[in-house]
C-alpha atoms as a PDB file:
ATOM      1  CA  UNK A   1      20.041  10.607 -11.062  1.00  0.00           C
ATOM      2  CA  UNK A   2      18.591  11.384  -7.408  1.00  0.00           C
ATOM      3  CA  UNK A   3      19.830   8.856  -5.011  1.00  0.00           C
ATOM      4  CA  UNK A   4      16.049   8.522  -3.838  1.00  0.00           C
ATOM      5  CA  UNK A   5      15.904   7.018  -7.414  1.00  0.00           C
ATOM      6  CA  UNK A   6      18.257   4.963  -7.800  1.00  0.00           C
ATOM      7  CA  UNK A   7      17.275   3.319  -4.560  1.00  0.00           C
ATOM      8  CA  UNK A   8      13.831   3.328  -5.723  1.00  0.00           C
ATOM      9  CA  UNK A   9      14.848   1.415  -9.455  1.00  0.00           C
ATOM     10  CA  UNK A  10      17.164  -0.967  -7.406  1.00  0.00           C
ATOM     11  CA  UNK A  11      14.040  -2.119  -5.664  1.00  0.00           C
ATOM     12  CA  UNK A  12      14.716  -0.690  -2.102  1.00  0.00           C
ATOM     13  CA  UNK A  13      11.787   1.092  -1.700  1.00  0.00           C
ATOM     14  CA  UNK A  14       9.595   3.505  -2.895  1.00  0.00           C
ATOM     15  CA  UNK A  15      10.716   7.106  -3.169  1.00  0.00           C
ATOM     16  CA  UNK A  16       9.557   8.364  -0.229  1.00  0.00           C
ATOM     17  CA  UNK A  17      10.504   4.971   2.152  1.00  0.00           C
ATOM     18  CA  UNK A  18      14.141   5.750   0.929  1.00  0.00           C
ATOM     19  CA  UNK A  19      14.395   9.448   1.609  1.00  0.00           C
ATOM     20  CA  UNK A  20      13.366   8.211   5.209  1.00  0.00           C
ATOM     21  CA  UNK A  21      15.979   5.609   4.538  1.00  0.00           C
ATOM     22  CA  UNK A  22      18.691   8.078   3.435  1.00  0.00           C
ATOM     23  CA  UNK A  23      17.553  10.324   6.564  1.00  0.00           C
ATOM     24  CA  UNK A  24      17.975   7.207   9.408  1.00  0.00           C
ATOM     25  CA  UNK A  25      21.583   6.904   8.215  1.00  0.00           C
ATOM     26  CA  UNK A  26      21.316   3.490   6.575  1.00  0.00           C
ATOM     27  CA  UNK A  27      22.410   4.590   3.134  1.00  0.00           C
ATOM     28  CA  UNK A  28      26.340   5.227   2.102  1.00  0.00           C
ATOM     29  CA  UNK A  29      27.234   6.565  -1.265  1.00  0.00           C
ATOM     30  CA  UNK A  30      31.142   5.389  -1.424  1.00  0.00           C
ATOM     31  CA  UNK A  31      31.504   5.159   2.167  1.00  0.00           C
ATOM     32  CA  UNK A  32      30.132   8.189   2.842  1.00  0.00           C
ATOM     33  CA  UNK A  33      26.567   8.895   4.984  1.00  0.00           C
ATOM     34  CA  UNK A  34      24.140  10.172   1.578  1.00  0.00           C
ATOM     35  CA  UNK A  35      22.025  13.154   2.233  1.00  0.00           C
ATOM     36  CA  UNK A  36      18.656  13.909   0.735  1.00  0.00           C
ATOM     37  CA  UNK A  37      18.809  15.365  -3.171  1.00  0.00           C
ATOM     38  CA  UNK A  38      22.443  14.031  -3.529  1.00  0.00           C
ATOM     39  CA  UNK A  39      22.867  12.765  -7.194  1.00  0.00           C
ATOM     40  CA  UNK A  40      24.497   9.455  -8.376  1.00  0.00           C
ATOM     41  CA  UNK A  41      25.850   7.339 -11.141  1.00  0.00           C
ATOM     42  CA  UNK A  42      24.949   3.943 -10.758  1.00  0.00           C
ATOM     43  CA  UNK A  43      27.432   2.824 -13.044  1.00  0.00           C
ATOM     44  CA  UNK A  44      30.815   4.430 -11.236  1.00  0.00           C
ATOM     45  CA  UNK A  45      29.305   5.291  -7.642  1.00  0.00           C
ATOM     46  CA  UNK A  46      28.834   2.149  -4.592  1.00  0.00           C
ATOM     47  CA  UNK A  47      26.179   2.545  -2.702  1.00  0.00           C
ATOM     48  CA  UNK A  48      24.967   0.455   0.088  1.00  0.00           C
ATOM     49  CA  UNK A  49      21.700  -0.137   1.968  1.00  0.00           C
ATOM     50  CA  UNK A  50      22.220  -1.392   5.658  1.00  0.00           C
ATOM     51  CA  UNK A  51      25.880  -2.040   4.873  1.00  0.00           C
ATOM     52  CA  UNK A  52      25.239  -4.346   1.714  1.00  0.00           C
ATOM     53  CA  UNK A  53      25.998  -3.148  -1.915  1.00  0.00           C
ATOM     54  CA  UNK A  54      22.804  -2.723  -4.012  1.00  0.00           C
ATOM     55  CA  UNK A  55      22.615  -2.827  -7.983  1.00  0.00           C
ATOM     56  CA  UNK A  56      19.601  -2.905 -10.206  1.00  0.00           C
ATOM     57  CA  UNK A  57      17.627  -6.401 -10.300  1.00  0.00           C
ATOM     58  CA  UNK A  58      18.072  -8.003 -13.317  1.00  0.00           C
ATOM     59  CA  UNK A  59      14.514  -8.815 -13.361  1.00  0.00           C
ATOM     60  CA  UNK A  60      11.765  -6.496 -12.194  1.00  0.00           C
ATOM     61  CA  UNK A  61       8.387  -8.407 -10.480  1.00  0.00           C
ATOM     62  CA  UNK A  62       4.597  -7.893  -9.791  1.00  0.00           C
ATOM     63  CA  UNK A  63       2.674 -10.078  -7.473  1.00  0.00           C
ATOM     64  CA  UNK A  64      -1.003  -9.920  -6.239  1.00  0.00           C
ATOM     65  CA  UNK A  65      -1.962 -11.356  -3.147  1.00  0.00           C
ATOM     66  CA  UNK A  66      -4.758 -11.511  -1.001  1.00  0.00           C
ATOM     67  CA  UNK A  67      -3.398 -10.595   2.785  1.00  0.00           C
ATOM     68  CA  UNK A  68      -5.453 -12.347   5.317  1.00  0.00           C
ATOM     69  CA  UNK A  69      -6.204 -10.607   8.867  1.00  0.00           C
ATOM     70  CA  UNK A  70      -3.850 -10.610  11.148  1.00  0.00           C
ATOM     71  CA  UNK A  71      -0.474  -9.863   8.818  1.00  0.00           C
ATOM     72  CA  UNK A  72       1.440  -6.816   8.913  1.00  0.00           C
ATOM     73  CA  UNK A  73       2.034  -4.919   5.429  1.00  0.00           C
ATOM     74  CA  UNK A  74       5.564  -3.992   6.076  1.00  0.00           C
ATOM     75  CA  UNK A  75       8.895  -5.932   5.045  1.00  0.00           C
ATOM     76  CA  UNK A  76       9.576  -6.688   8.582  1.00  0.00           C
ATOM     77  CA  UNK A  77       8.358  -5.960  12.325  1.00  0.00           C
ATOM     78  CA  UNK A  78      10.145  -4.464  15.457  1.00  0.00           C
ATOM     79  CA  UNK A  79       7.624  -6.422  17.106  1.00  0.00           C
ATOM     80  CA  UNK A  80       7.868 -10.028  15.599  1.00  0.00           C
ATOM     81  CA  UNK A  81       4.555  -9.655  14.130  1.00  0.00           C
ATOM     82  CA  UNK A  82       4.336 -11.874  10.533  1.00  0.00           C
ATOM     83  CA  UNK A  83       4.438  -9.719   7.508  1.00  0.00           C
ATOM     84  CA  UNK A  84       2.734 -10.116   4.200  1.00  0.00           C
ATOM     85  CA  UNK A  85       6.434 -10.897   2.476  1.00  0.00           C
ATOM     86  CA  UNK A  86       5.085 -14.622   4.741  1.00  0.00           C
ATOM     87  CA  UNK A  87       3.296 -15.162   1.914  1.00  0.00           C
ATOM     88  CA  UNK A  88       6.196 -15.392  -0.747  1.00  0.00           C
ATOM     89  CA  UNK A  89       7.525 -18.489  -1.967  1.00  0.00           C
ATOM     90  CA  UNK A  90      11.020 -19.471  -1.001  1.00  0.00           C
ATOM     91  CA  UNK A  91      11.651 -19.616  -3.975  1.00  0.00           C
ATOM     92  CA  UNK A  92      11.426 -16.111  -5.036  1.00  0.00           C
ATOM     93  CA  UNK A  93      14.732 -15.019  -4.539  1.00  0.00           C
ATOM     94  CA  UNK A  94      14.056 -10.660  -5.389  1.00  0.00           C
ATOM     95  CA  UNK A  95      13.814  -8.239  -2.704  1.00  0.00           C
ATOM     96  CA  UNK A  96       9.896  -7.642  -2.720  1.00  0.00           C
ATOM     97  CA  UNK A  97       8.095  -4.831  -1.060  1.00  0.00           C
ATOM     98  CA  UNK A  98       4.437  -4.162  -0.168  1.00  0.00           C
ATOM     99  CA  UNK A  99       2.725  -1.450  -2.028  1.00  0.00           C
ATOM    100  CA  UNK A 100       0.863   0.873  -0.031  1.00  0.00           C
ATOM    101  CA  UNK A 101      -0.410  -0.614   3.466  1.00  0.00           C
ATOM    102  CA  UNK A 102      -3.726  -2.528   4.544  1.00  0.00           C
ATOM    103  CA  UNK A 103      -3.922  -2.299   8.513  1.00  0.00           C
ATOM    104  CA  UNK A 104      -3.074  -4.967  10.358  1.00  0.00           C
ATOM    105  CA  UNK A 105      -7.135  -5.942  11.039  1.00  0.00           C
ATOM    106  CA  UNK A 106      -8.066  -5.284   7.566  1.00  0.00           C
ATOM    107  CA  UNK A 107      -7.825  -7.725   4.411  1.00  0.00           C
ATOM    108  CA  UNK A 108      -7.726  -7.975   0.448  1.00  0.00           C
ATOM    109  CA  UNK A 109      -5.903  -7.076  -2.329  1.00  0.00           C
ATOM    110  CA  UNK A 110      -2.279  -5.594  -2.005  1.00  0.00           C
ATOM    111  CA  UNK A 111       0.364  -5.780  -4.500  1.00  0.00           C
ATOM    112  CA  UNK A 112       3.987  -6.130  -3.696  1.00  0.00           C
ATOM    113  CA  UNK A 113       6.948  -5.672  -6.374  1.00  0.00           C
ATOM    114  CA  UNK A 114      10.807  -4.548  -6.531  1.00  0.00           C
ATOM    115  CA  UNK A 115       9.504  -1.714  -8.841  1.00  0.00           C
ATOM    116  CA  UNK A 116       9.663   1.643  -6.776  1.00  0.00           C
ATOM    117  CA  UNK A 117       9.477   3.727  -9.513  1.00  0.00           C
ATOM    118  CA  UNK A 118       5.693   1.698 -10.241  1.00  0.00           C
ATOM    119  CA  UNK A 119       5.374   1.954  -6.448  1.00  0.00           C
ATOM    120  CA  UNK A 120       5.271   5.027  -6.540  1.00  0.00           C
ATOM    121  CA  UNK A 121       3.159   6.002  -9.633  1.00  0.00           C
ATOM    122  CA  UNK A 122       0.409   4.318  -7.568  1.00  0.00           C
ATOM    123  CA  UNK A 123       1.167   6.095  -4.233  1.00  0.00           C
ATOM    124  CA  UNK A 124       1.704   9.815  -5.392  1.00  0.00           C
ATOM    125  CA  UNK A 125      -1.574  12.113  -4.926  1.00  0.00           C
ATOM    126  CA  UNK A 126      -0.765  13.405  -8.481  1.00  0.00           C
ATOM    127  CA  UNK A 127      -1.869  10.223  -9.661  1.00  0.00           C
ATOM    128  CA  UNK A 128      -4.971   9.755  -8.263  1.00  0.00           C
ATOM    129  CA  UNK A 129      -4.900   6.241  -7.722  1.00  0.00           C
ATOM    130  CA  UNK A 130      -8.641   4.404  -6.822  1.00  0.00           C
ATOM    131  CA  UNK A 131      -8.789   2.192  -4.416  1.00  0.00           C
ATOM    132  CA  UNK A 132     -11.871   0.175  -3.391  1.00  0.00           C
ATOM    133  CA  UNK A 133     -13.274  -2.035  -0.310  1.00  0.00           C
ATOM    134  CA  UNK A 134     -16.281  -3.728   1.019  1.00  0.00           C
ATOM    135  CA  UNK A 135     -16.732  -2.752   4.745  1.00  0.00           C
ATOM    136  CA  UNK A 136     -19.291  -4.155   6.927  1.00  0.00           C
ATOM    137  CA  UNK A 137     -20.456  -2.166  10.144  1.00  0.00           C
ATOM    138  CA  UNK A 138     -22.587  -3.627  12.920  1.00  0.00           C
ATOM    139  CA  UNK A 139     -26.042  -2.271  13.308  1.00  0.00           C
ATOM    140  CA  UNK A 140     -27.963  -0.412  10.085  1.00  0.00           C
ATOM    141  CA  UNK A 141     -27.039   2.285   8.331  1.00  0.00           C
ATOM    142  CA  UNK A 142     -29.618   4.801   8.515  1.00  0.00           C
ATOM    143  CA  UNK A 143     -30.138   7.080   5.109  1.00  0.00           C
ATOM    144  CA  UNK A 144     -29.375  10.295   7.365  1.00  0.00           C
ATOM    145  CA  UNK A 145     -25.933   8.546   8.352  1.00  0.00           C
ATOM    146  CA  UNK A 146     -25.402   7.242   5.051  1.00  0.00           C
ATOM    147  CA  UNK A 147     -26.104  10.963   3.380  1.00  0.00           C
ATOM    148  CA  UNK A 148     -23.524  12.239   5.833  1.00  0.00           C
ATOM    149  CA  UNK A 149     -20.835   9.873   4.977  1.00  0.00           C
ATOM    150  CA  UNK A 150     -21.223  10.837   0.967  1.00  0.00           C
ATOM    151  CA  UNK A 151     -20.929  14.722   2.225  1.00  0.00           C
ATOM    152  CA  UNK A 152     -17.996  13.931   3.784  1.00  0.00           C
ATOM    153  CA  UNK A 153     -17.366  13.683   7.138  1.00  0.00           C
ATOM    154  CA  UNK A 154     -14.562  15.961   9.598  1.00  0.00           C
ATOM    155  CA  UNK A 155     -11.064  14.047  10.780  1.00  0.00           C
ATOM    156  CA  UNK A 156      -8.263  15.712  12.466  1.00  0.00           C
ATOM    157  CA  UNK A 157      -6.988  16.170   9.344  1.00  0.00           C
ATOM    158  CA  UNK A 158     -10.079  18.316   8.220  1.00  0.00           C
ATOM    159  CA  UNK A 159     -12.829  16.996   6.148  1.00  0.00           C
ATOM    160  CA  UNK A 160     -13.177  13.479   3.717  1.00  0.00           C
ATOM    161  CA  UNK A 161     -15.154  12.034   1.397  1.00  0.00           C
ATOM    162  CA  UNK A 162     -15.271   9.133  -0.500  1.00  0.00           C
ATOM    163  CA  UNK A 163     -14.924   9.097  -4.198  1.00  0.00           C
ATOM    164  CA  UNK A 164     -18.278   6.936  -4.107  1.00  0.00           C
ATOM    165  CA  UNK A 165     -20.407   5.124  -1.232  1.00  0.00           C
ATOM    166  CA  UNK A 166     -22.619   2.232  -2.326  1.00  0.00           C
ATOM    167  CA  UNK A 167     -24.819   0.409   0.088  1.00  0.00           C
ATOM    168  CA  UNK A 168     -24.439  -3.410  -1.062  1.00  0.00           C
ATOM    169  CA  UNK A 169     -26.464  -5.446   1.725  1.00  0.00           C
ATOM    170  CA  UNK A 170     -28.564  -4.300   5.001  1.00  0.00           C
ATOM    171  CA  UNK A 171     -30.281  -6.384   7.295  1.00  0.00           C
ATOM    172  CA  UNK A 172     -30.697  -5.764  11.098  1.00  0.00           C
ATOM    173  CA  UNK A 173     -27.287  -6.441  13.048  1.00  0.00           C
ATOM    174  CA  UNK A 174     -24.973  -5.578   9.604  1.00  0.00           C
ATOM    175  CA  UNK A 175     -24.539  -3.160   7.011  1.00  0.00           C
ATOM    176  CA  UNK A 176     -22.176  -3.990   3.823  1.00  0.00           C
ATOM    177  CA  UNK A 177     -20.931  -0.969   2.101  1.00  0.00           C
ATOM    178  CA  UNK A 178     -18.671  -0.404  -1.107  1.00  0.00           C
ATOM    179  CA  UNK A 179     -16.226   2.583  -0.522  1.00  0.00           C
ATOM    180  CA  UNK A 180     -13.980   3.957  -2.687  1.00  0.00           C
ATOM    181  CA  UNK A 181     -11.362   6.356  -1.777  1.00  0.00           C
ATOM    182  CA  UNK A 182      -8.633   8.073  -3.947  1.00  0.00           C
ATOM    183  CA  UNK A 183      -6.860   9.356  -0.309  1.00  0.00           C
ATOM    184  CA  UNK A 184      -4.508   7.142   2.146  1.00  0.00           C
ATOM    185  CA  UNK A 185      -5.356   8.788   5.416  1.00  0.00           C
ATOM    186  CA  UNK A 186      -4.605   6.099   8.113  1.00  0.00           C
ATOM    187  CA  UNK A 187      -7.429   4.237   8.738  1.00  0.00           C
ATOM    188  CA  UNK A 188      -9.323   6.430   7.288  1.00  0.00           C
ATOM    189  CA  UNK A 189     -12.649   4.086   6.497  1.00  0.00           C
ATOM    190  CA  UNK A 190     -12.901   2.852   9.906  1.00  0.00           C
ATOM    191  CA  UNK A 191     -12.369   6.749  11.176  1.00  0.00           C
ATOM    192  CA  UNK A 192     -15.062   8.209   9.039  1.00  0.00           C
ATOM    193  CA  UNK A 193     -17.580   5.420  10.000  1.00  0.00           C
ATOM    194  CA  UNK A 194     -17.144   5.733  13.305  1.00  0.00           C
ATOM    195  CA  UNK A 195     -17.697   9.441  12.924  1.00  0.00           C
ATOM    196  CA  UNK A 196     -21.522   8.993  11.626  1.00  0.00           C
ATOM    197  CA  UNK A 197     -21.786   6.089  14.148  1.00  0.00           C
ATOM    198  CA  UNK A 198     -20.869   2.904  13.372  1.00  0.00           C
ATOM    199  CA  UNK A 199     -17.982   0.883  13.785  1.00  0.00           C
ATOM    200  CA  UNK A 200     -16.598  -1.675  11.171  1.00  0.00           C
ATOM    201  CA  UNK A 201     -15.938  -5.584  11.683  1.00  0.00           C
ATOM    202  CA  UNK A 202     -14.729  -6.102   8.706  1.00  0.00           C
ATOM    203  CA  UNK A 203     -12.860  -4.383   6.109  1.00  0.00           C
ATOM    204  CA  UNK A 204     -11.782  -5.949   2.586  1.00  0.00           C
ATOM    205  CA  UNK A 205      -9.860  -3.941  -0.113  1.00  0.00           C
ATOM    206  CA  UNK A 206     -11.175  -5.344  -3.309  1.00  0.00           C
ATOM    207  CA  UNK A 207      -9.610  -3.002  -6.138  1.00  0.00           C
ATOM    208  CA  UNK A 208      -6.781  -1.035  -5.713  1.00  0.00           C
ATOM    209  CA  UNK A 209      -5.735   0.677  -9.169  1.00  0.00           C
ATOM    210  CA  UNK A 210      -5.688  -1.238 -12.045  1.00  0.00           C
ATOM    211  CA  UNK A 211      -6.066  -4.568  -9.893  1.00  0.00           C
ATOM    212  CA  UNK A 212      -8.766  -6.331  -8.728  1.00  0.00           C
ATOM    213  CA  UNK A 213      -9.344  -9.382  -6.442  1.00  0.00           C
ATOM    214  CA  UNK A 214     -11.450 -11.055  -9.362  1.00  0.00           C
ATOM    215  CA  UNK A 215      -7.662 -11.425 -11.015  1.00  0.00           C
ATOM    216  CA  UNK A 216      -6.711 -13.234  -8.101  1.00  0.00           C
ATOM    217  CA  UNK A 217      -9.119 -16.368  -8.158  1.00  0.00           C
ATOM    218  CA  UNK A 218      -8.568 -19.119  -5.802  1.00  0.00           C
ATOM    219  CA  UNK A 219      -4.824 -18.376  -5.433  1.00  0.00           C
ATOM    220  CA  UNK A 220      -3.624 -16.413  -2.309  1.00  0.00           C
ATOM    221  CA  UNK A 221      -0.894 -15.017  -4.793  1.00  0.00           C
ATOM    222  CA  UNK A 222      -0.060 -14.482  -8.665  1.00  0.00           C
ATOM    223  CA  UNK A 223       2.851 -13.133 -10.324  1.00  0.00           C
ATOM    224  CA  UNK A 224       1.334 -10.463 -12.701  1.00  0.00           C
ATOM    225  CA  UNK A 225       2.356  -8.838 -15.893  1.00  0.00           C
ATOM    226  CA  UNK A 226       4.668  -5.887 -15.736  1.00  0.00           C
ATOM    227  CA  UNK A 227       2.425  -2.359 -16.546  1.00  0.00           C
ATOM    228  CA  UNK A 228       2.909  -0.485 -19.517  1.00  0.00           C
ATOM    229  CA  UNK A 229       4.360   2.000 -17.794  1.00  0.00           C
ATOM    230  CA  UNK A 230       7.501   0.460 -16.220  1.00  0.00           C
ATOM    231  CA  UNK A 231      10.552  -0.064 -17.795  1.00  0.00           C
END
């Protein structure tokens, strides 16, 4: 198989993370620097990540959490800044990695797992993957603004829309909004409402995929069933 999947079934990362990976030097195949599109067998070839042999986890595992404000959704940060992996028992002893990212602000639903191959059937474009958030802007959304935002609105990166816009809740200082976007632009959301004029204060992913924050309850994580899908 493609190292990039190998690494990705071993838990490492997704796909794409480890052909970055394979690219900043920090992958060997025995002893040797890997390239991009090399192939491997995991059964005869060693092959190391930062120096330290990786094999297959014996068991593969699916968490949702709810990451508060203020945590990072990365594995670790060049800046000391706490990560979502903070809110993994010690006792969890797998390599677990966040699924997609939530900005550092911005809170809700996130899913982290040792499953890159799942990782990244919920990250590829191909697959079309919803995700959904309430977002509350200061000040009221007027109908013309909110008309614009369901047109679509133009980024640097050319024009967005949301899947669907809902207005949930208006009164005269805030405006709470459903959004639901099958695109990962960064921060998109708070880009496109400051484009028709508003800015957000708060920003709460409540579904992303099949997963919802309902599933959650009062826990701030729960070990989930693996999908259909993986193997």
């Amino acid at each position: 198989m493609k190292l990039q999947q190998a690494l990705a079934q071993a838990g490492v990362a997704s796909r794409r993370k480890a052909e970055n990976m394979i690219l900043a030097n920090r992958v060997q195949v025995n002893g040797k620097p890997a390239h991009i599109g090399q192939r491997v067998d995991t059964t005869t070839d060693t092959i190391t990540f930062d120096n330290k042999n990786i094999t297959k986890p014996e068991k593969l595992r699916y968490f949702i959490v709810y990451k508060p404000a203020g945590l990072v959704s990365s594995t670790s940060d060049e800046h000391g800044r706490k990560t979502v992996l903070s809110l993994v028992p010690n006792d969890i002893e797998e390599r677990l990695f966040p699924v997609g990212r939530l900005d550092k602000e911005s809170e809700g639903l996130l899913l982290l797992t040792n499953d890159g191959e799942y990782a990244n059937t919920l990250l590829h474009p191909s697959f079309d993957v919803k995700k959904s958030y309430e977002v509350t802007v200061a000040g009221k959304v007027s109908f013309l603004a909110f008309e614009h935002l369901k047109r679509g609105v133009k980024l640097k990166e050319g024009y967005v829309a949301p899947d669907s816009a809902e207005i949930l809740d208006t009164d005269e200082s805030t405006t709470l909004l459903e959004i639901t976007l099958s695109e990962g632009k960064k921060h998109e959301i708070r880009r496109m409402m400051r484009r028709i004029g508003y800015e957000v204060v708060k920003l709460v992913r409540t579904k992303f995929g099949p997963y919802s924050l309902e599933q959650l309850g009062d826990a701030n994580i729960l070990e989930i069933s693996p999908p259909i899908s993986s193997t």
